[in-house]
C-alpha atoms as a PDB file:
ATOM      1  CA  UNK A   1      43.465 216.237  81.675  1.00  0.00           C
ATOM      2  CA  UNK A   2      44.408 220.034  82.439  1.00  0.00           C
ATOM      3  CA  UNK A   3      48.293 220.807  81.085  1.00  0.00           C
ATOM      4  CA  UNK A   4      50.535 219.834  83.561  1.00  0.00           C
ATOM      5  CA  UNK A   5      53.898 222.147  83.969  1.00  0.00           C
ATOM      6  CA  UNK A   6      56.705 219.868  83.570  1.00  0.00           C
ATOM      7  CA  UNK A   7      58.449 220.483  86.867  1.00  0.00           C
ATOM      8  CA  UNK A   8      58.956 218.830  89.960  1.00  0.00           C
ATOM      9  CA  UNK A   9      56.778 220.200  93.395  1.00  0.00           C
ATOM     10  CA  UNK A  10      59.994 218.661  95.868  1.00  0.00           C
ATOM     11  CA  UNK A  11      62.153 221.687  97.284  1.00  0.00           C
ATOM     12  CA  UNK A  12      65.851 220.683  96.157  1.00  0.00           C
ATOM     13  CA  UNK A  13      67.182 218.659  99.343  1.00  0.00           C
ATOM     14  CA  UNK A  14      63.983 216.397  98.653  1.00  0.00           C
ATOM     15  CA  UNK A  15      64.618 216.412  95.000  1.00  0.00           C
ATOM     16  CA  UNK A  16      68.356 215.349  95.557  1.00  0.00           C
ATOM     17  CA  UNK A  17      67.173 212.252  98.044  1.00  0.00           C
ATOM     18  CA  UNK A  18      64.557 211.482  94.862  1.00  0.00           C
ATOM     19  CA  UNK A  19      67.121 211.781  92.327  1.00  0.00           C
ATOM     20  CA  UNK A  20      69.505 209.317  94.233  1.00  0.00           C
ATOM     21  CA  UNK A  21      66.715 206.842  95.686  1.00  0.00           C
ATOM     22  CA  UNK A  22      63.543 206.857  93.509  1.00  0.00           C
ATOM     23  CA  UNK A  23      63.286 206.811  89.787  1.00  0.00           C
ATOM     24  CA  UNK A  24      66.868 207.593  89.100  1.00  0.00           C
ATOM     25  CA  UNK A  25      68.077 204.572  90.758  1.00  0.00           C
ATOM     26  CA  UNK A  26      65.282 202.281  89.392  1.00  0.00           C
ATOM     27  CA  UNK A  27      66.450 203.147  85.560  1.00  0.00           C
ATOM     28  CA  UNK A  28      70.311 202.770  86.662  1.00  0.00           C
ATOM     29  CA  UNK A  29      68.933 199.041  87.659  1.00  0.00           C
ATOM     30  CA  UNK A  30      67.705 198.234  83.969  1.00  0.00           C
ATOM     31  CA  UNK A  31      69.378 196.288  81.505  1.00  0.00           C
ATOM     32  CA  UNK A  32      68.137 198.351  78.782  1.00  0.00           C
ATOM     33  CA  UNK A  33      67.184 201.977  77.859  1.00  0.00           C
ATOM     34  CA  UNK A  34      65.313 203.248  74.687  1.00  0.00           C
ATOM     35  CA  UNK A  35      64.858 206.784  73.754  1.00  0.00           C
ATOM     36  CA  UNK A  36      60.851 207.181  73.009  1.00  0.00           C
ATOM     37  CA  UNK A  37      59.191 210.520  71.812  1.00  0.00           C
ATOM     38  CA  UNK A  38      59.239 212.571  75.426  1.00  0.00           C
ATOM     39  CA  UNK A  39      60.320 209.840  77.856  1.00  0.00           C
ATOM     40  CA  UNK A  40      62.132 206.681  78.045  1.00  0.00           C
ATOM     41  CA  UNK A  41      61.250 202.654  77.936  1.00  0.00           C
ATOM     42  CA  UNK A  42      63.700 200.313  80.381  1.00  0.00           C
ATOM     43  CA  UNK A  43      63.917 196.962  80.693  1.00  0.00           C
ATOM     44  CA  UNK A  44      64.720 194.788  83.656  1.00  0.00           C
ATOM     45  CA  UNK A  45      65.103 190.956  84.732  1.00  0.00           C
ATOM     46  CA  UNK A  46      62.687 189.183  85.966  1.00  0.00           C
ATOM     47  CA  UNK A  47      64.059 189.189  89.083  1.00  0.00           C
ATOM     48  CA  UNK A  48      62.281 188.836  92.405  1.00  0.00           C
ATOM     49  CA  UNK A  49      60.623 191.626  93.918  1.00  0.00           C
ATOM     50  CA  UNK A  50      61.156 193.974  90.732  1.00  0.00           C
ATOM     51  CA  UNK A  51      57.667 194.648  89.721  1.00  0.00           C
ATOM     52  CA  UNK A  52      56.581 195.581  93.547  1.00  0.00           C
ATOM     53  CA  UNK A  53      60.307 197.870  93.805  1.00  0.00           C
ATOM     54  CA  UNK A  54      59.161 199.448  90.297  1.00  0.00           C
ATOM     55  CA  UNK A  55      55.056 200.076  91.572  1.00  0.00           C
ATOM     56  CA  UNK A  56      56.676 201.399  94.332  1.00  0.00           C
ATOM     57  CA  UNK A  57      58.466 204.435  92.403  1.00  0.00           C
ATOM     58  CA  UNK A  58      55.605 204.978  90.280  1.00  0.00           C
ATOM     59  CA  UNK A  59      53.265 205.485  93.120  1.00  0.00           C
ATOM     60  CA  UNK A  60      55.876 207.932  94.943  1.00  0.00           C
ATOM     61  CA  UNK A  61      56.804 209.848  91.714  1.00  0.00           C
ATOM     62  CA  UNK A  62      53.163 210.089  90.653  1.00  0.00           C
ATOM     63  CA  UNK A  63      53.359 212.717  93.923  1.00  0.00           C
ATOM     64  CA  UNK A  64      55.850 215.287  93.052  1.00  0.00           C
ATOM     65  CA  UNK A  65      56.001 214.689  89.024  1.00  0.00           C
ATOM     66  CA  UNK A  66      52.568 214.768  88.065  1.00  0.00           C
ATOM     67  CA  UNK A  67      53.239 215.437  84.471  1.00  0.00           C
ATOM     68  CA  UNK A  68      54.693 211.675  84.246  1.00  0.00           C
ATOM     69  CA  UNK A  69      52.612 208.889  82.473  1.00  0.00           C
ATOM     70  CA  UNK A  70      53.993 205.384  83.417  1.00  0.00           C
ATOM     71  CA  UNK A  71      53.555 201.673  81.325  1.00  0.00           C
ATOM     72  CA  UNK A  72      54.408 198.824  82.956  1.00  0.00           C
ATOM     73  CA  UNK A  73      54.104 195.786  80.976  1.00  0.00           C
ATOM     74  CA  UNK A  74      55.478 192.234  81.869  1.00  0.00           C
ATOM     75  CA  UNK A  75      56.065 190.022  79.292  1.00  0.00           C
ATOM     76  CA  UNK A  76      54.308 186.277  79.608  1.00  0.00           C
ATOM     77  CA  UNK A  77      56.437 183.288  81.383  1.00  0.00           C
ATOM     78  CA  UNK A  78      58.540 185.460  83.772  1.00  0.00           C
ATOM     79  CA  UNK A  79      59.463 187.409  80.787  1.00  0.00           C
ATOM     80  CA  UNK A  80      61.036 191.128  80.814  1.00  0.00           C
ATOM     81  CA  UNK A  81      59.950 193.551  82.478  1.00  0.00           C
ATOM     82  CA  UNK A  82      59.123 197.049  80.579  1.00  0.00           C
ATOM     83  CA  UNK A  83      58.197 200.731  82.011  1.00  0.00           C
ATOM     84  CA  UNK A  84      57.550 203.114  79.889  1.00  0.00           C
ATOM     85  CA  UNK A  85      57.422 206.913  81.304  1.00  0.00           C
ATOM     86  CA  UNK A  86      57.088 210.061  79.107  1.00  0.00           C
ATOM     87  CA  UNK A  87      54.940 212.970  79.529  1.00  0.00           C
ATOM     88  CA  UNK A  88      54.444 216.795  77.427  1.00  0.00           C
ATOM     89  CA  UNK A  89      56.930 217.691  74.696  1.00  0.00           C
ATOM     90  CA  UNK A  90      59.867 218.669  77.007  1.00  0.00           C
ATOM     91  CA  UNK A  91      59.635 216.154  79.051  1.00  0.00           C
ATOM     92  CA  UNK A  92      62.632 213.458  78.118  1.00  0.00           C
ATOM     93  CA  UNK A  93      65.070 216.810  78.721  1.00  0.00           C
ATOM     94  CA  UNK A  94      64.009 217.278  82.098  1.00  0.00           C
ATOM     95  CA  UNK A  95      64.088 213.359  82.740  1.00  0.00           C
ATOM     96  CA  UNK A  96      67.857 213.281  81.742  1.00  0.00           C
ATOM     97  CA  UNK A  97      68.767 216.600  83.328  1.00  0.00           C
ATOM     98  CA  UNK A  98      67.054 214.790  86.473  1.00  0.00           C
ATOM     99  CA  UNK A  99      68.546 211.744  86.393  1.00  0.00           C
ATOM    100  CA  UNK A 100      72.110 212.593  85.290  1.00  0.00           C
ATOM    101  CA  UNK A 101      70.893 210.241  81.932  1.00  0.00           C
END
């Protein structure tokens, strides 16, 4: 995989909108937060419709952050529900300049 800059291709009204509506607003819905090397792991509830609202983010932020890699893992028995997201050394800094984190 070629070295991706870490840097978002939206123009900044765009990047405001994604900021507010996208991934920013998907972690501010988690019960849970971990700091992990370069990125961050949230949890959420079980709750209906989460895993489609959080496949919907990835597949819109895989557009205009290209750098991210994203985990989704759902625990057995309507367990939690994790996503992990980190990319390049650098990349947890942008994240929380991003999202205000």
């Amino acid at each position: 995989m070629p070295n991706l800059p870490i840097a978002c291709t939206l123009g900044p009204a765009a990047l405001k909108a994604r900021r507010e509506d996208l991934l920013g607003d998907l972690v501010r819905r988690a019960v849970e937060r971990v700091d992990i090397p370069n990125g961050y792991r949230v949890r959420f509830a079980p709750d209906a419709g989460m895993l489609a609202d959080i496949a919907k983010v990835i597949e819109l932020e895989r557009k205009c952050c290209r750098f991210l890699t994203f985990r989704l893992t759902a625990k057995p028995d309507n367990g939690s529900i994790w996503l992990e997201f980190n990319g390049p050394v650098g990349t947890r800094e942008f994240l929380a300049a991003m999202l205000d984190l």
